[in-house]
Protein backbone atom coordinates (compact mmCIF):
# COMPACT_ATOMS: atom_id res chain seq x y z
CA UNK A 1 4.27 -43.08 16.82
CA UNK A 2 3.45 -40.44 14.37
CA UNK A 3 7.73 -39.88 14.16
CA UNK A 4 8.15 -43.42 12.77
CA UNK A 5 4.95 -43.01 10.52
CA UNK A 6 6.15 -40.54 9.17
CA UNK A 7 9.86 -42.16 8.89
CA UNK A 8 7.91 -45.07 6.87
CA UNK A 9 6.68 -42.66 4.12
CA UNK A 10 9.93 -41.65 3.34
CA UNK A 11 10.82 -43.61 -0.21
CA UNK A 12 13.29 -46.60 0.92
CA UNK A 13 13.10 -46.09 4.46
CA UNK A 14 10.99 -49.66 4.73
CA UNK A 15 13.06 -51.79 2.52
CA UNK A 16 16.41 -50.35 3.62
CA UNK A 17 15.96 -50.94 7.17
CA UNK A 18 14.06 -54.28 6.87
CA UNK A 19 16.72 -55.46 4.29
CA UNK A 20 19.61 -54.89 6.58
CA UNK A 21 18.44 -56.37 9.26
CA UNK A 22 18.03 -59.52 7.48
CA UNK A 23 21.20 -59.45 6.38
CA UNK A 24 22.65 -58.80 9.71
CA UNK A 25 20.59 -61.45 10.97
CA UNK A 26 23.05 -64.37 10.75
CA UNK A 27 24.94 -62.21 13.48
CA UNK A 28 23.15 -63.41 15.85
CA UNK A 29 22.90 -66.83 15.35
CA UNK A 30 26.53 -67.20 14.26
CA UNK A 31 28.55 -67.36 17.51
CA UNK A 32 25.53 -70.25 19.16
CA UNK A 33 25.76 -72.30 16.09
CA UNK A 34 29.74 -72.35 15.57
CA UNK A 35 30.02 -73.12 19.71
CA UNK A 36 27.70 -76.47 18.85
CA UNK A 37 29.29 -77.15 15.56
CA UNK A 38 32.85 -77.28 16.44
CA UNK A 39 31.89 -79.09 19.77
CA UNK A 40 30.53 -81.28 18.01
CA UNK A 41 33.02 -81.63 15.56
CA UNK A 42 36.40 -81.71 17.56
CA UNK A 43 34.43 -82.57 20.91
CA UNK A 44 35.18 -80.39 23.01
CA UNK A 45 34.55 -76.44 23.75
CA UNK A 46 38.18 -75.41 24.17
CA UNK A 47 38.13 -75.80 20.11
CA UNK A 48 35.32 -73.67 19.48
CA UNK A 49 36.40 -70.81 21.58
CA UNK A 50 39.10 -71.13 19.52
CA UNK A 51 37.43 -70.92 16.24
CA UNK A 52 35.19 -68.02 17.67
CA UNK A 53 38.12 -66.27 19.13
CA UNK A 54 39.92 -66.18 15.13
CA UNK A 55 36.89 -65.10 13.89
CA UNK A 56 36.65 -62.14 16.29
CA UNK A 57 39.92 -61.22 15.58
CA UNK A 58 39.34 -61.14 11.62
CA UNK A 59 35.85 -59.03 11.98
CA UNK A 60 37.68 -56.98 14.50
CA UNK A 61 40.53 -56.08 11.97
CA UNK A 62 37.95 -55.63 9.06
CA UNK A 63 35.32 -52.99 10.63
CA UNK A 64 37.89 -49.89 9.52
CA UNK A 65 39.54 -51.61 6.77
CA UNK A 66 36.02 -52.92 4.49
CA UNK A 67 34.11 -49.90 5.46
CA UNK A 68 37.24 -47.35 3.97
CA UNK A 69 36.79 -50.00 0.66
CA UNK A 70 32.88 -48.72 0.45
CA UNK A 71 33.90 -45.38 -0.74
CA UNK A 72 36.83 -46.25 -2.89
CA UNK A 73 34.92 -49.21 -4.89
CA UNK A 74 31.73 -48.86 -4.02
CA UNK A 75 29.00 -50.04 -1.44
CA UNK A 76 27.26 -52.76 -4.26
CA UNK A 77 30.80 -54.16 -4.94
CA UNK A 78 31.93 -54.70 -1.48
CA UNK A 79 28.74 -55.63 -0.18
CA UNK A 80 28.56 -58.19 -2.92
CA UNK A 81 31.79 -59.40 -2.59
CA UNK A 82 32.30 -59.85 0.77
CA UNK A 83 28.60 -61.66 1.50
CA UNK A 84 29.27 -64.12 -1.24
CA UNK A 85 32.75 -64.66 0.29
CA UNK A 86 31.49 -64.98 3.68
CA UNK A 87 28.23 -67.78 3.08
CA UNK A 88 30.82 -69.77 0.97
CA UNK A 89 33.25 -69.81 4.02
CA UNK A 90 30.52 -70.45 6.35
CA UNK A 91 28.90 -73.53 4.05
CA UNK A 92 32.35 -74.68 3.86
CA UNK A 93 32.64 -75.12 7.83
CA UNK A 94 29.24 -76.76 7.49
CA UNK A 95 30.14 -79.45 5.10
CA UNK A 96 34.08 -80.07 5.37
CA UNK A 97 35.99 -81.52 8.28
CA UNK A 98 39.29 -80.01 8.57
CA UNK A 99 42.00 -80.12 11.17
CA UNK A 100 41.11 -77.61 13.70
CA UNK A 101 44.38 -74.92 12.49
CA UNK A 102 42.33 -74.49 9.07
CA UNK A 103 39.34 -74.84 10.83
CA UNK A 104 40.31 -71.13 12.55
CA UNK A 105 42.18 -69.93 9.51
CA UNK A 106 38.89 -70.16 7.62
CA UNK A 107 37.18 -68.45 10.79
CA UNK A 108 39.63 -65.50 10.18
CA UNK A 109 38.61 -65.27 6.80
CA UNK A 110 34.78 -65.16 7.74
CA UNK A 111 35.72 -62.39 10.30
CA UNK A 112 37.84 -60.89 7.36
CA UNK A 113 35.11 -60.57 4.79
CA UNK A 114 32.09 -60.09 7.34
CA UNK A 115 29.92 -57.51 5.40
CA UNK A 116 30.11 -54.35 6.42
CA UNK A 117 26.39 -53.75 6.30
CA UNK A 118 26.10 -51.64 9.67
CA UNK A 119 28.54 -48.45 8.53
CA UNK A 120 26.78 -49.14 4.99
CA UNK A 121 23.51 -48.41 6.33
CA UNK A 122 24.38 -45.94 8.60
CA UNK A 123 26.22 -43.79 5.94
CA UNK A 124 23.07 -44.12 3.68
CA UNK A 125 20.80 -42.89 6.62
CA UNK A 126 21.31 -38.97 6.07
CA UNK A 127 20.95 -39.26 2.43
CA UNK A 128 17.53 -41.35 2.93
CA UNK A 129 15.58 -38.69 5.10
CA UNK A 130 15.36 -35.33 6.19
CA UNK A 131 17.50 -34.02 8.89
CA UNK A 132 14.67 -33.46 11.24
CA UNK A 133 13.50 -37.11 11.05
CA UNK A 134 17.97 -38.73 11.13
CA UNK A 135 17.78 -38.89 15.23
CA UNK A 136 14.21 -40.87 14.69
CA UNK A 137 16.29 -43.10 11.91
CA UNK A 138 18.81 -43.83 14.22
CA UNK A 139 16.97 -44.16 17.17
CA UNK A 140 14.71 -46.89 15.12
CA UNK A 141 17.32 -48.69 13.34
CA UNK A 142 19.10 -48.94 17.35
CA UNK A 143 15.39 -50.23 18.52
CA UNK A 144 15.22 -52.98 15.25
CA UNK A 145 18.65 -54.85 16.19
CA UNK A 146 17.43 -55.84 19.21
CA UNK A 147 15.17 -58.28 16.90
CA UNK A 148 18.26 -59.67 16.00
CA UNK A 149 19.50 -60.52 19.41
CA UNK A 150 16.26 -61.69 20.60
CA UNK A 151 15.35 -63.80 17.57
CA UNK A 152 18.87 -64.92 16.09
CA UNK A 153 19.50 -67.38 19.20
CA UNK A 154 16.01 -68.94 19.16
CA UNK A 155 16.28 -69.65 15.29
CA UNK A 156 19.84 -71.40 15.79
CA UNK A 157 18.84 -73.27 18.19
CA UNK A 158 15.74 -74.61 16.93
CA UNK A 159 17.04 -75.05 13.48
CA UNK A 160 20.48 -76.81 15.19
CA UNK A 161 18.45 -79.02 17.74
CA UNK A 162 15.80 -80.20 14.82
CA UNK A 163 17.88 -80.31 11.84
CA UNK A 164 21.66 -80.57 12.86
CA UNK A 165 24.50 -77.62 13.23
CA UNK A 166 25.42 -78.33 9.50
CA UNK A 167 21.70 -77.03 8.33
CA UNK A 168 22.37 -74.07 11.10
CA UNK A 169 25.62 -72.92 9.40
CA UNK A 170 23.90 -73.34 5.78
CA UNK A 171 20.56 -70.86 6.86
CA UNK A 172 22.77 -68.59 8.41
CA UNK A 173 24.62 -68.18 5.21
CA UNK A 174 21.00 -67.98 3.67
CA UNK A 175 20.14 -65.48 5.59
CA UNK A 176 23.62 -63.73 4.57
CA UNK A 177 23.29 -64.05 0.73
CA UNK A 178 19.41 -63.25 0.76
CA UNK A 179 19.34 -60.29 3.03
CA UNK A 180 22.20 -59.16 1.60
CA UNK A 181 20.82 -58.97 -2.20
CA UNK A 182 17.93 -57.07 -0.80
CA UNK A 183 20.07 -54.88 0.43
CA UNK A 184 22.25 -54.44 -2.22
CA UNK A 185 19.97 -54.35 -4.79
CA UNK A 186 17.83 -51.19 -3.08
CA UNK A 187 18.00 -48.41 -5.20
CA UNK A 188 19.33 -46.21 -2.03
CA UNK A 189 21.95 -48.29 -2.22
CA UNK A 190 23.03 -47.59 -5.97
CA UNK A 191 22.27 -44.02 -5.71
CA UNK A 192 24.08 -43.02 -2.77
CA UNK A 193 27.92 -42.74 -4.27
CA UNK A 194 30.17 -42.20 -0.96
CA UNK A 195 33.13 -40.16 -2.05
CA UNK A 196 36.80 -41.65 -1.16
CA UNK A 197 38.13 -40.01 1.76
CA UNK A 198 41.00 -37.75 1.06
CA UNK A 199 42.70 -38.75 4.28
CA UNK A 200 44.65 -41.48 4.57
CA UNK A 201 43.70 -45.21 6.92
CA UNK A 202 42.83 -43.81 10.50
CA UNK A 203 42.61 -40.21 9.88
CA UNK A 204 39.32 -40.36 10.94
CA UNK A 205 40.35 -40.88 14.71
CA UNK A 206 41.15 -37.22 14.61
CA UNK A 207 37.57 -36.52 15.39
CA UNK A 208 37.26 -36.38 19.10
CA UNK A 209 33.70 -37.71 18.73
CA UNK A 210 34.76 -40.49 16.95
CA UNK A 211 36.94 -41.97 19.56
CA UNK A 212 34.49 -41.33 22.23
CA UNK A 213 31.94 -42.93 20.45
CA UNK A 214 34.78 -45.66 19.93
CA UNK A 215 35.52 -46.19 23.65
CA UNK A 216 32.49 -45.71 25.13
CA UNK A 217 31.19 -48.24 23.22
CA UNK A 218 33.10 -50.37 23.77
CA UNK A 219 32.55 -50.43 27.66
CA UNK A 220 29.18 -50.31 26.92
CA UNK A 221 29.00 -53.51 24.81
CA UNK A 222 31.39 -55.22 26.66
CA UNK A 223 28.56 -54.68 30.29
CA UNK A 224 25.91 -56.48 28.06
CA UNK A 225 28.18 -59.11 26.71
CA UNK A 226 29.02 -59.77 30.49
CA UNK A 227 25.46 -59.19 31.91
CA UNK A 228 24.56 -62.37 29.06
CA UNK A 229 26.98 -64.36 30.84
CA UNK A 230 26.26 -63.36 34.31
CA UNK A 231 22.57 -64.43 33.64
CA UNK A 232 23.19 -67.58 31.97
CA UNK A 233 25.25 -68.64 35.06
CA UNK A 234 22.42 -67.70 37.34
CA UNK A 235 19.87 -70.27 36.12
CA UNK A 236 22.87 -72.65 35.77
CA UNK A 237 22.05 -74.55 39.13
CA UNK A 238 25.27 -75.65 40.69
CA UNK A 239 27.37 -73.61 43.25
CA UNK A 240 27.13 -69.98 41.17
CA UNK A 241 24.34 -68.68 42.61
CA UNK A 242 21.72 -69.48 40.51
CA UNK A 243 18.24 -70.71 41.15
CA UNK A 244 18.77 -73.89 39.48
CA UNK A 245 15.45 -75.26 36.97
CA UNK A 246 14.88 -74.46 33.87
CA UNK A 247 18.32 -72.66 33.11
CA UNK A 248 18.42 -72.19 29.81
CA UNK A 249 14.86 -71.05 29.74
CA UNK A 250 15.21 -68.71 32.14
CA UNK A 251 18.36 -67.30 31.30
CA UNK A 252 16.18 -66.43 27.82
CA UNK A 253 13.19 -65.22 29.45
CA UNK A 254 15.29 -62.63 30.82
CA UNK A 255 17.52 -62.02 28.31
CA UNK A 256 15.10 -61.16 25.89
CA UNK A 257 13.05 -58.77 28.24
CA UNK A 258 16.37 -57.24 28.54
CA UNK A 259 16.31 -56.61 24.86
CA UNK A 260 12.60 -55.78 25.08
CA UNK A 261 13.28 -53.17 27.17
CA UNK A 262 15.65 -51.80 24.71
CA UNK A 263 13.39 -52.47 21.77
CA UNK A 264 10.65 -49.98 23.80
CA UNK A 265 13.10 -47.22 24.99
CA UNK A 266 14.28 -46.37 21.46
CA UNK A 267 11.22 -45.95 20.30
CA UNK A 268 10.18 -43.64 23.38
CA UNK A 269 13.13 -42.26 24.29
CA UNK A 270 15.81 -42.29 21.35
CA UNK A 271 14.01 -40.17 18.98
CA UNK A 272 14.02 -36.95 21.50
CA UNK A 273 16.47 -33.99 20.71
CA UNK A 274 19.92 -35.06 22.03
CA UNK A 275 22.23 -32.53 24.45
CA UNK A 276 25.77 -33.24 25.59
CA UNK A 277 24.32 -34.98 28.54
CA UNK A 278 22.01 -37.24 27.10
CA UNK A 279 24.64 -40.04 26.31
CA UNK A 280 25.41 -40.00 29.98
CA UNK A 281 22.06 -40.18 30.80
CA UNK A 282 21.14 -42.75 29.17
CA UNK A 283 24.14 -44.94 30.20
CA UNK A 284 22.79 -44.43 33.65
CA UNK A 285 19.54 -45.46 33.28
CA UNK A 286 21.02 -48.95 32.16
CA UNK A 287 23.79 -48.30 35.37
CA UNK A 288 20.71 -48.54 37.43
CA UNK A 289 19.07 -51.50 36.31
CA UNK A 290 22.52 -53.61 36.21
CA UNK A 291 23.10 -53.02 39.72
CA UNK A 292 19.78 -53.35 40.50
CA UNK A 293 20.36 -56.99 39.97
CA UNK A 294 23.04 -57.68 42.21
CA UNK A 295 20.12 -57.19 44.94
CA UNK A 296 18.98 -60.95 44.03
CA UNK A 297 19.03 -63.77 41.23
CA UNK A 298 15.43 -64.54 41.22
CA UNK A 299 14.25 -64.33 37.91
CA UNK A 300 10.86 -62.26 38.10
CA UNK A 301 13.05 -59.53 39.81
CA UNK A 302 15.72 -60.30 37.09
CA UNK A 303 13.29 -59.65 34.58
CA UNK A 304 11.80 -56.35 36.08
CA UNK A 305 15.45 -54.21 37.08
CA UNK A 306 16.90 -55.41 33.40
CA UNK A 307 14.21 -54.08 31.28
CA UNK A 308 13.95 -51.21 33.11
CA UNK A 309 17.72 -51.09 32.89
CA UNK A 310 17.36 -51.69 29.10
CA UNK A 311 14.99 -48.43 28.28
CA UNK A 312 18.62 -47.10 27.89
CA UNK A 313 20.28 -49.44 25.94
CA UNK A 314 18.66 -48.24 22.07
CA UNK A 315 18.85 -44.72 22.96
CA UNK A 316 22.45 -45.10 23.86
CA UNK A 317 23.50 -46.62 20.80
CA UNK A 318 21.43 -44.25 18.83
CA UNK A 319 23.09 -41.12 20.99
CA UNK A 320 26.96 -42.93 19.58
CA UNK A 321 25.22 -42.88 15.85
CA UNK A 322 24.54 -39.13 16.27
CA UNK A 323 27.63 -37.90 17.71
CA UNK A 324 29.15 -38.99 14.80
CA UNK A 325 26.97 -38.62 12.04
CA UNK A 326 26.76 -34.53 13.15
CA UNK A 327 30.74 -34.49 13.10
CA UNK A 328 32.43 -35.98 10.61
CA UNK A 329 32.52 -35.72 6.58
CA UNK A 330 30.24 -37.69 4.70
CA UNK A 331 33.01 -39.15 3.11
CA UNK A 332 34.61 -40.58 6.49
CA UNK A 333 31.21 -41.89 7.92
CA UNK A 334 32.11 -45.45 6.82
CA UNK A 335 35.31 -45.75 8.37
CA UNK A 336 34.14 -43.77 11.78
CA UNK A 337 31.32 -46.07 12.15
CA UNK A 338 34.22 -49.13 11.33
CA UNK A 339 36.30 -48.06 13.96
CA UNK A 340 33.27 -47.56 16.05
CA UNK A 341 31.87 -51.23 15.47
CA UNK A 342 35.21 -52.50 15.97
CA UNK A 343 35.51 -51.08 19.59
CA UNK A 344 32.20 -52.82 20.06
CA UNK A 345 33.31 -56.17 19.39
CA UNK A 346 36.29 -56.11 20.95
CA UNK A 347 34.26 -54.89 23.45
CA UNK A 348 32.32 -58.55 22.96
CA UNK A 349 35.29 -60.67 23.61
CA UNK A 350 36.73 -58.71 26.75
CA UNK A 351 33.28 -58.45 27.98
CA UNK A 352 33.26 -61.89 27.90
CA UNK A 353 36.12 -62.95 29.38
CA UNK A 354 36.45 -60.54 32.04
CA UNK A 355 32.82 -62.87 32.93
CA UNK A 356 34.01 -65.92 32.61
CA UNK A 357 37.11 -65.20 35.15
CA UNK A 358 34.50 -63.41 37.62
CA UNK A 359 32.07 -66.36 37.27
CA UNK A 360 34.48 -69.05 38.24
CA UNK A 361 35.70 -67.05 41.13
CA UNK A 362 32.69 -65.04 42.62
CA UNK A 363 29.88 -66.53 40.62
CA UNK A 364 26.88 -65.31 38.73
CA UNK A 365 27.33 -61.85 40.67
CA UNK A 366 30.57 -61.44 39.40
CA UNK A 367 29.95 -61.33 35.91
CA UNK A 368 27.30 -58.63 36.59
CA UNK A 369 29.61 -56.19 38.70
CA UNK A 370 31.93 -56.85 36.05
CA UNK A 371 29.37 -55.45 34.21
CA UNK A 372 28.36 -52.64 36.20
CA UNK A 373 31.92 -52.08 36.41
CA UNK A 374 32.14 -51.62 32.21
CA UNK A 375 29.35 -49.25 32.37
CA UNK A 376 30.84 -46.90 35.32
CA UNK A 377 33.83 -47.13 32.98
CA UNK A 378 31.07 -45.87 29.75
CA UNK A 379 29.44 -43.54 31.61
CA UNK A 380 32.61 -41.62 33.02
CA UNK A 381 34.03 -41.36 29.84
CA UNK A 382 30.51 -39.69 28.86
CA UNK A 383 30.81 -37.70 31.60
CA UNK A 384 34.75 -36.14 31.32
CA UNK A 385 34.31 -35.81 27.40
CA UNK A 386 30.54 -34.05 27.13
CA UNK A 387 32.54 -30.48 25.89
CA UNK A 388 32.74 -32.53 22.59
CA UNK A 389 29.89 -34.20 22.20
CA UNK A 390 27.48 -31.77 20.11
CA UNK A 391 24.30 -30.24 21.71
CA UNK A 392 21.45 -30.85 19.00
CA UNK A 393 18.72 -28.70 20.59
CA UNK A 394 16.58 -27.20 18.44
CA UNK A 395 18.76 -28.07 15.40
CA UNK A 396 18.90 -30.82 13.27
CA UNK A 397 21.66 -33.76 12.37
CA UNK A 398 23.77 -31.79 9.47
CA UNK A 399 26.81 -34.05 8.03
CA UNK A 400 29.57 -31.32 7.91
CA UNK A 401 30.59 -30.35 4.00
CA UNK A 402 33.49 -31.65 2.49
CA UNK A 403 35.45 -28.97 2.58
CA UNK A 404 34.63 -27.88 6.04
CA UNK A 405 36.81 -28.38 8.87
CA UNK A 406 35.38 -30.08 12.28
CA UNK A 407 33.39 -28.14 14.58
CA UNK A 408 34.15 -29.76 17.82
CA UNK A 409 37.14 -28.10 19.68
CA UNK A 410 39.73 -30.09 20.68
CA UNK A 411 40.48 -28.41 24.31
């Protein structure tokens, strides 16, 4: 613990990381609270996969495209811009009924202007710290969004069931325009001045390590978005294998010891010096624990083989963070980590529906060999690509100079 003290006595390190994670809250209340509300609205959940299907789309497009706009107008303009933007679109969905066509246009527009706090933050990291103490950074900040996932559903749904889906929309944008100004307004934020990239749109995808840490993400978070839906069909009752009860309940009780498990393993395990097998490691650590489950549905051993499973999960996404932060130009880190977040939630909606298919067909155990399927997929592409990804023992995360040329060999 005396890493992260020491993180926490670094000036900004506190408000930067609490900050963004309150403005990436709404995140993970967003996609619970837009199911109910359009259900609710149109009656039926064919129109609010709909409406979360456009908006998927729109923050899949924007990841490169916003984070490329942080270094040619700046991080406090786009931030700004785009948060104000987004609450407004989101209050709007709250308080107007429109025919369901606008309904998803406007859902475009919210993926659209989505704010790209993640590569924000993530670029500011190196300038915030010391290079000895950036894996630690990472490793916490990959730890600290597991808050979101545990906590974001339980607010939306108590605020939804209590005070209505139209009060859920408006705190989520609260959340948005609050967080966000704390963000913004840190004086990291204004002093950090990311230099344009020189390279034109997609350049960056000439780093190897930035399209591994595109694709392997993206079968990474595409096994947990299918694990979540494998689970919640367990405790459904019925014919898919589940135990019947309490299924929601359940299905949370082991959801968030999943992300528990995640929470503890990046603060025990992400922080150590990474080599070009750690990534893989790490992957199968989480391997293990997902197929672990296919043994049985009962939630106590559920609960045991997926936080096991999830000691992996932080120090995975904390490995992707490093890879690319020691290979590519300060001035790209914006739009690598864009491309890199938008692997991830594409990586969401296949994830998802790859689930859905194997749930009506095989059940609950579908959806998690589906799963354990994605993170084979992960972990072989960690495996055949390691000559690339940089060994960092015994030296610290240095962003390459400008006028360098990449370090990683290309065969």
């Amino acid at each position: 613990m005396g890493i992260y003290g020491s993180l926490a006595q670094q000036p900004g390190v506190v408000r930067v990381l609490v900050s963004q994670l309150l403005a990436r809250f709404p995140f993970g209340m967003l996609s619970i609270i837009l199911l109910l509300h359009i259900q609710l609205a149109y009656g039926d959940f064919t129109s609010a996969g709909i409406v979360l299907a456009a908006q998927s789309v729109g923050q899949a497009v924007s990841g490169p495209l916003s984070s490329r706009f942080l270094g040619r107008f700046g991080m406090r303009r786009v931030l700004t811009l785009t948060s104000i933007v987004c609450a407004a679109l989101l209050v709007t969905i709250a308080l107007v009924h429109l025919p369901l066509p606008i309904v998803a246009g406007i859902a475009v527009l919210i993926g659209l202007t989505t704010p790209p706090v993640t590569p924000a933050v993530r670029t500011l990291y190196p300038k915030l710290v010391p290079n000895t103490q950036l894996s630690a950074l990472f490793s916490l900040d990959a730890a600290a969004q597991e808050l979101i996932w545990v906590f974001g559903p339980v607010v939306a749904v108590f605020v939804s069931s209590q005070f209505g889906t139209t009060a859920g929309l408006c705190v989520a944008a609260g959340f948005m325009l609050v967080g966000g100004a704390w963000f913004i307004l840190s004086p990291a934020v204004g002093a950090v001045k990311l230099p344009p990239s020189r390279r034109g749109f997609g350049a960056v995808l000439r780093y190897p390590t930035v399209v591994i840490a595109t694709v392997v993400g993206f079968f990474f978070v595409a096994s947990m978005a299918a694990v979540e839906a494998g689970v919640v069909a367990a405790f459904a009752g019925d014919g898919h294998g589940g135990s019947g009860g309490h299924g929601s309940m359940e299905s949370g009780i082991v959801l968030a010891l999943f992300a528990g498990g995640s929470l503890v393993g990046g603060l025990l395990i992400g922080h150590r010096e990474m080599r070009p097998w750690s990534l893989l490691l790490r992957i199968t650590l989480v391997l293990a624990g997902m197929l672990a489950c296919v043994v049985s549905l009962n939630i106590w051993w559920l609960s045991i083989v997926l936080f096991i499973g999830g000691l992996g999960t932080a120090p995975a996404f904390a490995a992707l963070s490093n890879i690319v932060a020691s290979t590519v130009k300060f001035s790209e880190t914006a739009e690598a980590y864009g491309w890199v977040g938008m692997g991830q939630l594409v990586g969401v909606a296949a994830g998802s529906a790859f689930a859905g298919v194997a749930i009506d067909a095989f059940g609950a155990r579908g959806a998690i060999l589906v799963a354990a399927a994605m993170l084979a997929a992960a972990a072989l592409c960690a495996a055949s690509t390691m000559r690339w990804i940089p060994d960092l023992k015994g030296r610290t995360i240095e962003v390459p100079p400008e006028t360098g040329t990449v370090t990683i060999p290309l065969a």
